[in-house]
C-alpha atoms as a PDB file:
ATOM      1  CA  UNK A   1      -6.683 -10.929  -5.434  1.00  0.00           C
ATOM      2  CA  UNK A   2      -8.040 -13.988  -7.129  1.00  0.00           C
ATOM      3  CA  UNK A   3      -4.586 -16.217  -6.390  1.00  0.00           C
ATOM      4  CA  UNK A   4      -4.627 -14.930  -2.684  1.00  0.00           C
ATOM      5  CA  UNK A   5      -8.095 -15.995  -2.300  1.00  0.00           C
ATOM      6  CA  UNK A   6      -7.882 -19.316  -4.161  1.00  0.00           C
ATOM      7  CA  UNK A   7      -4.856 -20.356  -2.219  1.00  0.00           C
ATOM      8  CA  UNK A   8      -6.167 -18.754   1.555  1.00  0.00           C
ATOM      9  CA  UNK A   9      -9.739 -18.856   1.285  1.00  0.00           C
ATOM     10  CA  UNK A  10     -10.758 -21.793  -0.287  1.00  0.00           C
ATOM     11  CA  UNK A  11     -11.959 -23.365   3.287  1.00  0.00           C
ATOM     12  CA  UNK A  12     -13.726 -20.198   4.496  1.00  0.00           C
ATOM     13  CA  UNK A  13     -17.502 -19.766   4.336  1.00  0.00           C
ATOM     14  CA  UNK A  14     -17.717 -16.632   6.673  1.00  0.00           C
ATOM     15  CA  UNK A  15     -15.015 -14.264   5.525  1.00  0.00           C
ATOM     16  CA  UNK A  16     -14.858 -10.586   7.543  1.00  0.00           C
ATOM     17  CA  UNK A  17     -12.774  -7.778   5.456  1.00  0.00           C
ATOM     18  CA  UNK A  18     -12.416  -4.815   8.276  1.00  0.00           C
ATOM     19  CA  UNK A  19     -11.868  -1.494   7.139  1.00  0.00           C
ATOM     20  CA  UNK A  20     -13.732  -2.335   3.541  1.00  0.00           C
ATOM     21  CA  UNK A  21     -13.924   1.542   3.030  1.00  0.00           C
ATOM     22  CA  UNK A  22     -15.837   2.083  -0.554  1.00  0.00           C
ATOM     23  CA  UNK A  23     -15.649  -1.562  -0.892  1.00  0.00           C
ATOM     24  CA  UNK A  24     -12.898  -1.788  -3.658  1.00  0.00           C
ATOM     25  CA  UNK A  25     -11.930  -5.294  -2.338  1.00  0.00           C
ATOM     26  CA  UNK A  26     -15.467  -6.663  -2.460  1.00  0.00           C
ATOM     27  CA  UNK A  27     -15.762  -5.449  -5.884  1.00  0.00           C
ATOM     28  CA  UNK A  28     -13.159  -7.276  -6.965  1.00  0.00           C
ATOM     29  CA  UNK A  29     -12.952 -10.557  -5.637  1.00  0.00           C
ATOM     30  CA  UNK A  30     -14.025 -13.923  -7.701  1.00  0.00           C
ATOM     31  CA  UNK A  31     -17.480 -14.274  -7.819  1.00  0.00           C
ATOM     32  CA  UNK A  32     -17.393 -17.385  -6.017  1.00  0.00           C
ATOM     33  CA  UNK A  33     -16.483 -15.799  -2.512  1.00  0.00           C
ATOM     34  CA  UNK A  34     -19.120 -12.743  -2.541  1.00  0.00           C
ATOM     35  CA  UNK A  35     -21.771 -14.734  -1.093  1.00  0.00           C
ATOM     36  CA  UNK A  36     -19.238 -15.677   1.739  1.00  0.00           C
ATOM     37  CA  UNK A  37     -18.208 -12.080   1.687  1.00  0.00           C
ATOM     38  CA  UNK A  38     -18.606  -9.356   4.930  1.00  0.00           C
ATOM     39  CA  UNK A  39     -17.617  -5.613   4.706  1.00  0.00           C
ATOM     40  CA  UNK A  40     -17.119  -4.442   7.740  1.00  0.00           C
ATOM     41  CA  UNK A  41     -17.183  -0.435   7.660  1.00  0.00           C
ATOM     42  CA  UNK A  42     -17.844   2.746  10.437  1.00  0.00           C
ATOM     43  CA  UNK A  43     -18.356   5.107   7.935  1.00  0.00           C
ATOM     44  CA  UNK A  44     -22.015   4.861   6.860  1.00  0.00           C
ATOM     45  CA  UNK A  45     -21.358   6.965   3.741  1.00  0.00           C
ATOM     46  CA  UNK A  46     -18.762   4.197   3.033  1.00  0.00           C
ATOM     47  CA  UNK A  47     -21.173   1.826   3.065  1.00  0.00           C
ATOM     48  CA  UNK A  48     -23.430   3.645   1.176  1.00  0.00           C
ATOM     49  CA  UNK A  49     -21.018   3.912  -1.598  1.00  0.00           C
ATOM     50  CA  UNK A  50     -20.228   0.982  -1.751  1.00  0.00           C
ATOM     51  CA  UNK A  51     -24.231  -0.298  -1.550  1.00  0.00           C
ATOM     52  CA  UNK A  52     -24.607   1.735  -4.844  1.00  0.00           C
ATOM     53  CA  UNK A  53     -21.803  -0.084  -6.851  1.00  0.00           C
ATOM     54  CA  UNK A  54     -22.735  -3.211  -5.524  1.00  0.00           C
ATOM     55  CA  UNK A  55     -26.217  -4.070  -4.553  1.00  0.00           C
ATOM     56  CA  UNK A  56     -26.216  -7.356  -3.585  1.00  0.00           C
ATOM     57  CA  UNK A  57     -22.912  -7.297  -0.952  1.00  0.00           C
ATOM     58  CA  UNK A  58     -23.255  -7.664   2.607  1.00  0.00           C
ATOM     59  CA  UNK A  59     -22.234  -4.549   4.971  1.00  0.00           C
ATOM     60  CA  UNK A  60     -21.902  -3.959   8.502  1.00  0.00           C
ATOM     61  CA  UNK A  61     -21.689  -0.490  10.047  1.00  0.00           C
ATOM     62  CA  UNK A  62     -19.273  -1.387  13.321  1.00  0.00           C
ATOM     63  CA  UNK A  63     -16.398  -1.392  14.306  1.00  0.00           C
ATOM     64  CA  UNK A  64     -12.735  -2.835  14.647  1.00  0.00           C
ATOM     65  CA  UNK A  65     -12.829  -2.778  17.936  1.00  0.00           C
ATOM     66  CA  UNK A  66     -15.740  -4.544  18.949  1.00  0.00           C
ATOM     67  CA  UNK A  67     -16.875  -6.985  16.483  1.00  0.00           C
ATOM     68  CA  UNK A  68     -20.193  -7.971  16.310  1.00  0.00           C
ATOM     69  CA  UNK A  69     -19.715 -11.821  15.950  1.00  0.00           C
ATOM     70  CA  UNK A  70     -19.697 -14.570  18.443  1.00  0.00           C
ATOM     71  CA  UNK A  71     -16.199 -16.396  19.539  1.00  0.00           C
ATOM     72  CA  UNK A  72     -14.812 -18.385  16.866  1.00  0.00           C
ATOM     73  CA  UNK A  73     -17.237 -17.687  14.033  1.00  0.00           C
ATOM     74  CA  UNK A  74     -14.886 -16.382  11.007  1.00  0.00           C
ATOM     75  CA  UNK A  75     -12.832 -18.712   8.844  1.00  0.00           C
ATOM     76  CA  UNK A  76     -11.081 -15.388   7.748  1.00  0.00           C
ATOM     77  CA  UNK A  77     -10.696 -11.761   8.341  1.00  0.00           C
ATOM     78  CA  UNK A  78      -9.454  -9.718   5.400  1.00  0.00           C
ATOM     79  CA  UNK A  79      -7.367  -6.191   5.252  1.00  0.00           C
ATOM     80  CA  UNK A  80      -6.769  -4.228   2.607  1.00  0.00           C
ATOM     81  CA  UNK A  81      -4.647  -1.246   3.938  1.00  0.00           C
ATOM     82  CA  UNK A  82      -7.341  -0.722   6.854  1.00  0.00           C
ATOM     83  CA  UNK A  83      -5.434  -1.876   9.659  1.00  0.00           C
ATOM     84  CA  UNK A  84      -2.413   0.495   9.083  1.00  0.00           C
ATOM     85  CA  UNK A  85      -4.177   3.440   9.796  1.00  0.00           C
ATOM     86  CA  UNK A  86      -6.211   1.857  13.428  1.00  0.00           C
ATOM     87  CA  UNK A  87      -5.480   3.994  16.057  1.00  0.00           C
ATOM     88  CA  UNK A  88      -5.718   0.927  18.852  1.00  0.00           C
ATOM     89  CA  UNK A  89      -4.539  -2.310  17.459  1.00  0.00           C
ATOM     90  CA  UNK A  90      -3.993  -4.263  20.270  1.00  0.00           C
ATOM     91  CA  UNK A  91      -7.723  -4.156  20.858  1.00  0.00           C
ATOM     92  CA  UNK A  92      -8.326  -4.955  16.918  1.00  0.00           C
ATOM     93  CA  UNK A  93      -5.724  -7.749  17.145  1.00  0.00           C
ATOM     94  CA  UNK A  94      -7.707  -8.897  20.175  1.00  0.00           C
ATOM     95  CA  UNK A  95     -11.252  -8.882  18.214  1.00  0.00           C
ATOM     96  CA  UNK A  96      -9.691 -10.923  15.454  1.00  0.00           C
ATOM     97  CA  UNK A  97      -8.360 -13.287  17.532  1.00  0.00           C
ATOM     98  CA  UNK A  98     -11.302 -13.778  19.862  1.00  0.00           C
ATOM     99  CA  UNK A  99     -13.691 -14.141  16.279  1.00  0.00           C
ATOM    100  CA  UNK A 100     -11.278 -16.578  14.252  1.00  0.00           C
ATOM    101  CA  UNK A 101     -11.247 -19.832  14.335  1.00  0.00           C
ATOM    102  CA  UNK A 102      -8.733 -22.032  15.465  1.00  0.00           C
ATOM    103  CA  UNK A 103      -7.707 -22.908  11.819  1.00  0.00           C
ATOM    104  CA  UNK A 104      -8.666 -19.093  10.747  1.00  0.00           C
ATOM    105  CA  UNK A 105      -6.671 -17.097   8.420  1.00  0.00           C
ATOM    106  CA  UNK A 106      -5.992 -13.555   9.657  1.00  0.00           C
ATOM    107  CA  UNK A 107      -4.795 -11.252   5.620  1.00  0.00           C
ATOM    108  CA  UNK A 108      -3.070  -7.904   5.439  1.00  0.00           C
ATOM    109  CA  UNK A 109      -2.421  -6.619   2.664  1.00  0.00           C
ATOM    110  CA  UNK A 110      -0.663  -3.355   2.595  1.00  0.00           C
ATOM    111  CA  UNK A 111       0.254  -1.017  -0.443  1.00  0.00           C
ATOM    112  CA  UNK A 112       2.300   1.602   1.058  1.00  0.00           C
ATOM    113  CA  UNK A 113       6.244   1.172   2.456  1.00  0.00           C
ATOM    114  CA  UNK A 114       6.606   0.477   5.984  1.00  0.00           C
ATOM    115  CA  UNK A 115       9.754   1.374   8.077  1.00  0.00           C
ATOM    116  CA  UNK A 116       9.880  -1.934   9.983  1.00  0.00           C
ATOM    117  CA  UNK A 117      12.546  -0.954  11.925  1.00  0.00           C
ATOM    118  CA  UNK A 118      11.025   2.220  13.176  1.00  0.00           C
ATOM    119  CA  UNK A 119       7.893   0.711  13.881  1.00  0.00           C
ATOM    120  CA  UNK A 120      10.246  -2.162  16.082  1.00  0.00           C
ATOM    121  CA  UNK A 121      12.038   0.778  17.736  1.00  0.00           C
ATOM    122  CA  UNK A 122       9.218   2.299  18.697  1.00  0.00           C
ATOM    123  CA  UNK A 123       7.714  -0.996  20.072  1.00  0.00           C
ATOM    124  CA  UNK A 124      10.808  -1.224  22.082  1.00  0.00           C
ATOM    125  CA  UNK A 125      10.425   1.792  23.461  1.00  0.00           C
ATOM    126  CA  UNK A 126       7.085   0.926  24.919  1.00  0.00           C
ATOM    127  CA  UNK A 127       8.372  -2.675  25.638  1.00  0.00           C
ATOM    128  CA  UNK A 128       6.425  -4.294  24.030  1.00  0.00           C
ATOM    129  CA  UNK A 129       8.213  -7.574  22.587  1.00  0.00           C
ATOM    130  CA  UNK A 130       8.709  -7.642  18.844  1.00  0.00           C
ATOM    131  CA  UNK A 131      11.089  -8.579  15.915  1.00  0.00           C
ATOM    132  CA  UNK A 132      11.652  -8.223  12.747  1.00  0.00           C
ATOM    133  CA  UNK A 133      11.270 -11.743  10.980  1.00  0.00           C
ATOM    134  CA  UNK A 134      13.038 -10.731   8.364  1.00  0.00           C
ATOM    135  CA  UNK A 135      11.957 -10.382   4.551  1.00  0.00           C
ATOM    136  CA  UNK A 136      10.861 -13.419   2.732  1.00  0.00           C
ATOM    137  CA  UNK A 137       9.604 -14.488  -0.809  1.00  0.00           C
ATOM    138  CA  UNK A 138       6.013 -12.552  -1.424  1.00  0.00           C
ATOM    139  CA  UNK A 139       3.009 -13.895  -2.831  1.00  0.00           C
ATOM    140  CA  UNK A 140       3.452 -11.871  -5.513  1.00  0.00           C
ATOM    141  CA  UNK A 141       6.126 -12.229  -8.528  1.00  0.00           C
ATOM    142  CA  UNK A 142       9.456  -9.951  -7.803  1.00  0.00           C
ATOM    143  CA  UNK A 143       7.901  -8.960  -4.785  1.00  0.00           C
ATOM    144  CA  UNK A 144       9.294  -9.606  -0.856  1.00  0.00           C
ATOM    145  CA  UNK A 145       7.236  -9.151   2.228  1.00  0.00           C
ATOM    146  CA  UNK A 146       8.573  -8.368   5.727  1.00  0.00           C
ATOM    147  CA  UNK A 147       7.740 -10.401   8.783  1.00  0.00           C
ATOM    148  CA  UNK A 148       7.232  -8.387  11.811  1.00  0.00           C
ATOM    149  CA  UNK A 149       5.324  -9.985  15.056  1.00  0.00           C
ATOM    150  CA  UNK A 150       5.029  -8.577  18.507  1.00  0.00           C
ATOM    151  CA  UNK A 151       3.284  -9.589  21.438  1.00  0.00           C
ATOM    152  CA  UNK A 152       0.034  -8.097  22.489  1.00  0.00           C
ATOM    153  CA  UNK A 153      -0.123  -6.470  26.122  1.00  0.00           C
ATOM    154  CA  UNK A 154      -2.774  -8.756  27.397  1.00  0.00           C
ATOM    155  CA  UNK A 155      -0.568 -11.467  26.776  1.00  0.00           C
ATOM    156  CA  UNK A 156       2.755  -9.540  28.057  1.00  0.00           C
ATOM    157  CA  UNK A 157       2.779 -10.775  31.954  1.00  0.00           C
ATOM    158  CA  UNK A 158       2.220 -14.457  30.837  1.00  0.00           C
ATOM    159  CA  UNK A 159       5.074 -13.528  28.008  1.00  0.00           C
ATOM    160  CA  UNK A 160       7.139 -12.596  30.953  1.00  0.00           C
ATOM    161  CA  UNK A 161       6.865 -15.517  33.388  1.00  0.00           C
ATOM    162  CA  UNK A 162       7.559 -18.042  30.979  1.00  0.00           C
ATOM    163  CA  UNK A 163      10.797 -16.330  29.964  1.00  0.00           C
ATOM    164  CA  UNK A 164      11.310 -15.496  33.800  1.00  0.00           C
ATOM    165  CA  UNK A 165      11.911 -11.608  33.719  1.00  0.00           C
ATOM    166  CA  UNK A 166       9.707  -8.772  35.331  1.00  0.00           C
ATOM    167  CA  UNK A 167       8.832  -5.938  33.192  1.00  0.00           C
ATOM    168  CA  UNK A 168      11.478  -3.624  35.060  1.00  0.00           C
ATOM    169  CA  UNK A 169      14.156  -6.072  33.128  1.00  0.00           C
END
């Protein structure tokens, strides 16, 4: 955690983790980013928790969906295996791009196995574009990571008219 956040988050001074659950990640960043630190939680007992173990953190009770920050106020938003489980993410996705900044880092990190290529067959299947980007070197040692992107709905039609199809083709 320290090497991701020396190497990602060494510009940010307003970092957002969503999804910061019992507030593991907070707990175990370097000391010098808890003061630029923001768990993000809807589960008041989750916060609660994670008030006990540490005092001093900051917590909001909200959620993914409709952050409570102003347009281009975060320098980074943080995941640890929170947006995996979000029942709309196009809306999420949305919320984190309408909060980053321009320059903003947007982290996942994920500790469970994905099926990429189910996931991209299912996108398909709704249309929605998307491809696998294939699997590349991971931050960490031994480790590869899998590049998947796919394009919002919002952003679909626009999508569409550049590449000049309807969404019948």
């Amino acid at each position: 955690i320290a090497k991701i956040c020396t190497t990602y988050l060494n510009h940010a001074q307003k970092i957002l983790e969503i999804g910061s659950g019992t507030g593991f990640l907070a707990r175990n960043i370097p000391p010098e980013y808890q003061d630029r630190w923001t768990q993000l939680e809807p589960q008041i007992g989750f916060i609660d928790y994670a008030r006990e173990q540490q005092p001093n953190g900051k917590y909001i009770n909200a959620s993914a969906y409709d952050l409570p920050f102003e347009n281009n106020s975060l320098d980074a938003i943080f995941g640890y295996c929170s947006f995996d489980v979000l029942s709309d993410l196009d809306t999420t996705i949305s919320e984190v791009h309408r909060t980053l900044t321009p320059k903003g880092q947007f982290i996942h990190i994920l500790d469970i196995g994905v099926d990429y290529q189910l996931l991209h067959r299912e996108f398909q299947q709704k249309r929605i574009p998307s491809y696998n980007g294939g699997k590349t070197d991971s931050f960490f040692a031994g480790k590869t990571k899998t590049n998947f992107y796919y394009l919002q709905e919002e952003h679909l039609d626009a999508f569409l008219a550049e590449v000049g199809m309807n969404r019948a083709e």
